[in-house]
C-alpha atoms as a PDB file:
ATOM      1  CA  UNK A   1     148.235 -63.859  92.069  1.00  0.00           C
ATOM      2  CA  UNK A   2     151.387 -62.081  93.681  1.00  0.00           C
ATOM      3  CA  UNK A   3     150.206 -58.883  92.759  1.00  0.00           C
ATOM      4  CA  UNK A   4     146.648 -59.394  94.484  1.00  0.00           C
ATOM      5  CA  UNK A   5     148.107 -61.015  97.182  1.00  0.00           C
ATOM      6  CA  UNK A   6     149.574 -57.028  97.410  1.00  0.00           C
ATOM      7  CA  UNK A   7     147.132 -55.306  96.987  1.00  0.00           C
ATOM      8  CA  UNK A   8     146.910 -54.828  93.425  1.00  0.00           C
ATOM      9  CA  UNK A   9     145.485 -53.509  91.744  1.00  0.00           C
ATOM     10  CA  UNK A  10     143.391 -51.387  94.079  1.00  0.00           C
ATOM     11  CA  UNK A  11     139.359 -51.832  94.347  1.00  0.00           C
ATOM     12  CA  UNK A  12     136.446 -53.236  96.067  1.00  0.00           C
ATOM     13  CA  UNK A  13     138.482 -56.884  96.527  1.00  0.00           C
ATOM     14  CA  UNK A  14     141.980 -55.786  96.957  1.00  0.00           C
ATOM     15  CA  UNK A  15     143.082 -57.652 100.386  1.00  0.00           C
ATOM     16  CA  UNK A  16     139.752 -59.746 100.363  1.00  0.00           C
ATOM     17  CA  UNK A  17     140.377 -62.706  98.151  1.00  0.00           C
ATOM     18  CA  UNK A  18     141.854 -65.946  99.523  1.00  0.00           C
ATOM     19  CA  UNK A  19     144.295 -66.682  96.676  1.00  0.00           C
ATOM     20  CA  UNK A  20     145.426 -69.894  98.420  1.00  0.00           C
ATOM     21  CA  UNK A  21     142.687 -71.390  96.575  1.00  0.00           C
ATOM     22  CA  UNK A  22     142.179 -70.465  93.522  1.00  0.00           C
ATOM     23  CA  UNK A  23     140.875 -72.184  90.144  1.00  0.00           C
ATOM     24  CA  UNK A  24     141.342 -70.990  86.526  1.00  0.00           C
ATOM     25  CA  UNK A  25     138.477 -71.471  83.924  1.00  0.00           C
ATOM     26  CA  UNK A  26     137.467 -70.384  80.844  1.00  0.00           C
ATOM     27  CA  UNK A  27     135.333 -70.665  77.773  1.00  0.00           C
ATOM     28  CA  UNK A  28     136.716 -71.380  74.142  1.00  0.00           C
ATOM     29  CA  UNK A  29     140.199 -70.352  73.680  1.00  0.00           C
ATOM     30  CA  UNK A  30     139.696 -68.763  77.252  1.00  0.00           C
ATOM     31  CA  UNK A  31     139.363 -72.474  77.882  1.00  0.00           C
ATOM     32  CA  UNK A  32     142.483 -73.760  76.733  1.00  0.00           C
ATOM     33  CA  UNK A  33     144.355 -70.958  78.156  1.00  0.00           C
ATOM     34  CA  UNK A  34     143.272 -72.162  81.772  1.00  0.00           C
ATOM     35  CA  UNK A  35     144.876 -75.512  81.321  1.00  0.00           C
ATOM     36  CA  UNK A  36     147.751 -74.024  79.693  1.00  0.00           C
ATOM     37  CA  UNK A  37     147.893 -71.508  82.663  1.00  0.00           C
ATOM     38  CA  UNK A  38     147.898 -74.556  85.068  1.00  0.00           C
ATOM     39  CA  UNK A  39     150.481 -76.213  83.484  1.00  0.00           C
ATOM     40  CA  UNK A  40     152.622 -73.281  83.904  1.00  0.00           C
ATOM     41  CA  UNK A  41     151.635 -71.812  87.513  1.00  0.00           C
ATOM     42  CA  UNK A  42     151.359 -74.872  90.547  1.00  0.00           C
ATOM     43  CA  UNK A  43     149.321 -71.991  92.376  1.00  0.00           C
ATOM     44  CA  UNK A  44     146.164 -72.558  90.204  1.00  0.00           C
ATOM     45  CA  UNK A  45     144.272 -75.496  92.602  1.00  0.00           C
ATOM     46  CA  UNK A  46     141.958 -76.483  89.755  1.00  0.00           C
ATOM     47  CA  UNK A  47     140.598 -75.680  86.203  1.00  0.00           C
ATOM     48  CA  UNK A  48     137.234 -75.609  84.186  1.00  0.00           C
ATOM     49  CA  UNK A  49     137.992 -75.777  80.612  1.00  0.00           C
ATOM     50  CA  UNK A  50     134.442 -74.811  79.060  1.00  0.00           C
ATOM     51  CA  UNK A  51     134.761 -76.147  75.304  1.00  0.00           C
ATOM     52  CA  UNK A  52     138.960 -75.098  75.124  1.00  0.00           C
ATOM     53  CA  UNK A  53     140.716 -76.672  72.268  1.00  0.00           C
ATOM     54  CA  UNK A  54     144.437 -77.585  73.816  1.00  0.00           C
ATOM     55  CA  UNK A  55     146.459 -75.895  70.981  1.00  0.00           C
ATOM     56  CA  UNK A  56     150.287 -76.029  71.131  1.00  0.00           C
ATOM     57  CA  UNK A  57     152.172 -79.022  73.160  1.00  0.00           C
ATOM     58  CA  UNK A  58     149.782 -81.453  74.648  1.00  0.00           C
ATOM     59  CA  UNK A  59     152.547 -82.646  76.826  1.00  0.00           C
ATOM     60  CA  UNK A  60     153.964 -81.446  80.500  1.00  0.00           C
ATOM     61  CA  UNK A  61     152.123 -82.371  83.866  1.00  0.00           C
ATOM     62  CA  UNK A  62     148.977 -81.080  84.991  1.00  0.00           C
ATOM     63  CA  UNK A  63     148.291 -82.077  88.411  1.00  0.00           C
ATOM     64  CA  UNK A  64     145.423 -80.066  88.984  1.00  0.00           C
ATOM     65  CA  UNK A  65     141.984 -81.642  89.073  1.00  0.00           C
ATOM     66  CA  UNK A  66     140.500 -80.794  85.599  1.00  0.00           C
ATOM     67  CA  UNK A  67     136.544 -80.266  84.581  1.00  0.00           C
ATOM     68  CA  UNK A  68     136.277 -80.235  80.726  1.00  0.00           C
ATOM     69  CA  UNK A  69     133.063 -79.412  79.528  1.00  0.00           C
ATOM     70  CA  UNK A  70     132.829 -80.187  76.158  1.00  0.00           C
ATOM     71  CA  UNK A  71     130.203 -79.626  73.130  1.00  0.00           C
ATOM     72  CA  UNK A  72     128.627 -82.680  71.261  1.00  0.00           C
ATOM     73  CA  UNK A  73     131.090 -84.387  69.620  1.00  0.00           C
ATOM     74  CA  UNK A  74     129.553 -84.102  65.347  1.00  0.00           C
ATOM     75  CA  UNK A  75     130.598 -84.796  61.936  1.00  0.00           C
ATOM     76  CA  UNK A  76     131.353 -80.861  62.052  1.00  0.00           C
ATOM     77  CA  UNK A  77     133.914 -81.223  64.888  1.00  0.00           C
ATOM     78  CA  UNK A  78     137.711 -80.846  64.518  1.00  0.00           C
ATOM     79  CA  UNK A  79     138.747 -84.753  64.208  1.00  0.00           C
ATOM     80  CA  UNK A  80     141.886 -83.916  66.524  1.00  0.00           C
ATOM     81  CA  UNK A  81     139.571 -82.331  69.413  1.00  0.00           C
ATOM     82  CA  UNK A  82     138.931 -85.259  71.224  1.00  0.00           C
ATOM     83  CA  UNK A  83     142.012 -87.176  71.120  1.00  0.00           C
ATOM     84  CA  UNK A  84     144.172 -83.430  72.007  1.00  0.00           C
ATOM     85  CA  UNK A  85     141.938 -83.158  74.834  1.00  0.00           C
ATOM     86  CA  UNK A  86     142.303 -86.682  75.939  1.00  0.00           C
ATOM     87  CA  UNK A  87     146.239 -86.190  75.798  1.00  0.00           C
ATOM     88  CA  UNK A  88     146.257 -83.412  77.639  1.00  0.00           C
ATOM     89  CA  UNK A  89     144.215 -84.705  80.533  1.00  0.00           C
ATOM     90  CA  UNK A  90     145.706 -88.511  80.740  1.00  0.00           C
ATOM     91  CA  UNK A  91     148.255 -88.423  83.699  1.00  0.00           C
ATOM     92  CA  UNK A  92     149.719 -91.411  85.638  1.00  0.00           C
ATOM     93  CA  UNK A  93     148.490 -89.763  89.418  1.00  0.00           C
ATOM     94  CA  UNK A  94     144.827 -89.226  88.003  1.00  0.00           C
ATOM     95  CA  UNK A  95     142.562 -90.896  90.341  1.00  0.00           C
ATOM     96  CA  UNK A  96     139.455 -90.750  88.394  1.00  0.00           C
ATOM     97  CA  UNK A  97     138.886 -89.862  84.603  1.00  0.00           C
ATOM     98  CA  UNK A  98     135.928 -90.284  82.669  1.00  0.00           C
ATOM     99  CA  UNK A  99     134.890 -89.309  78.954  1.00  0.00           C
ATOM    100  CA  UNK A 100     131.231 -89.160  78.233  1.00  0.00           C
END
């Protein structure tokens, strides 16, 4: 984000994007690196985790508002999905979580 907020790198957008508001999302693994991004940089405002597994530490505050999409929960599904994802998105200051 600092580097855009440059300039950088060059193009169509350079000096066009408002990146006071941003969100990070992503599919899959792309997925659980948005919330993991999040958790590391205050300046994301929001994330969309389509189907992200959380791996490593479920722990550490993420303050951002959070849309998980998620596949249907099967007998084929990793056991730990659900209750990882749950972890990582149960925080004290949520106003409104729901699991469906």
């Amino acid at each position: 984000l600092t580097r855009m907020d440059r300039g950088e790198p060059g193009g169509t957008l350079a000096g066009r994007l408002d990146t006071g508001r941003v969100a990070v999302a992503g599919h899959s693994i792309g997925g659980a690196a948005a919330l993991q991004a999040a958790r590391q940089d205050r300046r994301f405002d929001a994330v969309i985790d389509l189907d992200g597994f959380p791996h490593g530490p479920t722990g550490g505050h993420l303050g951002q508002p959070v849309l998980a999409l998620t596949q249907e929960i099967g007998p084929g599904t990793d056991p730990d999905y659900l209750p990882r994802l749950t972890r990582v998105l149960e925080l004290d200051a949520a106003t409104n979580y729901r699991l469906t």
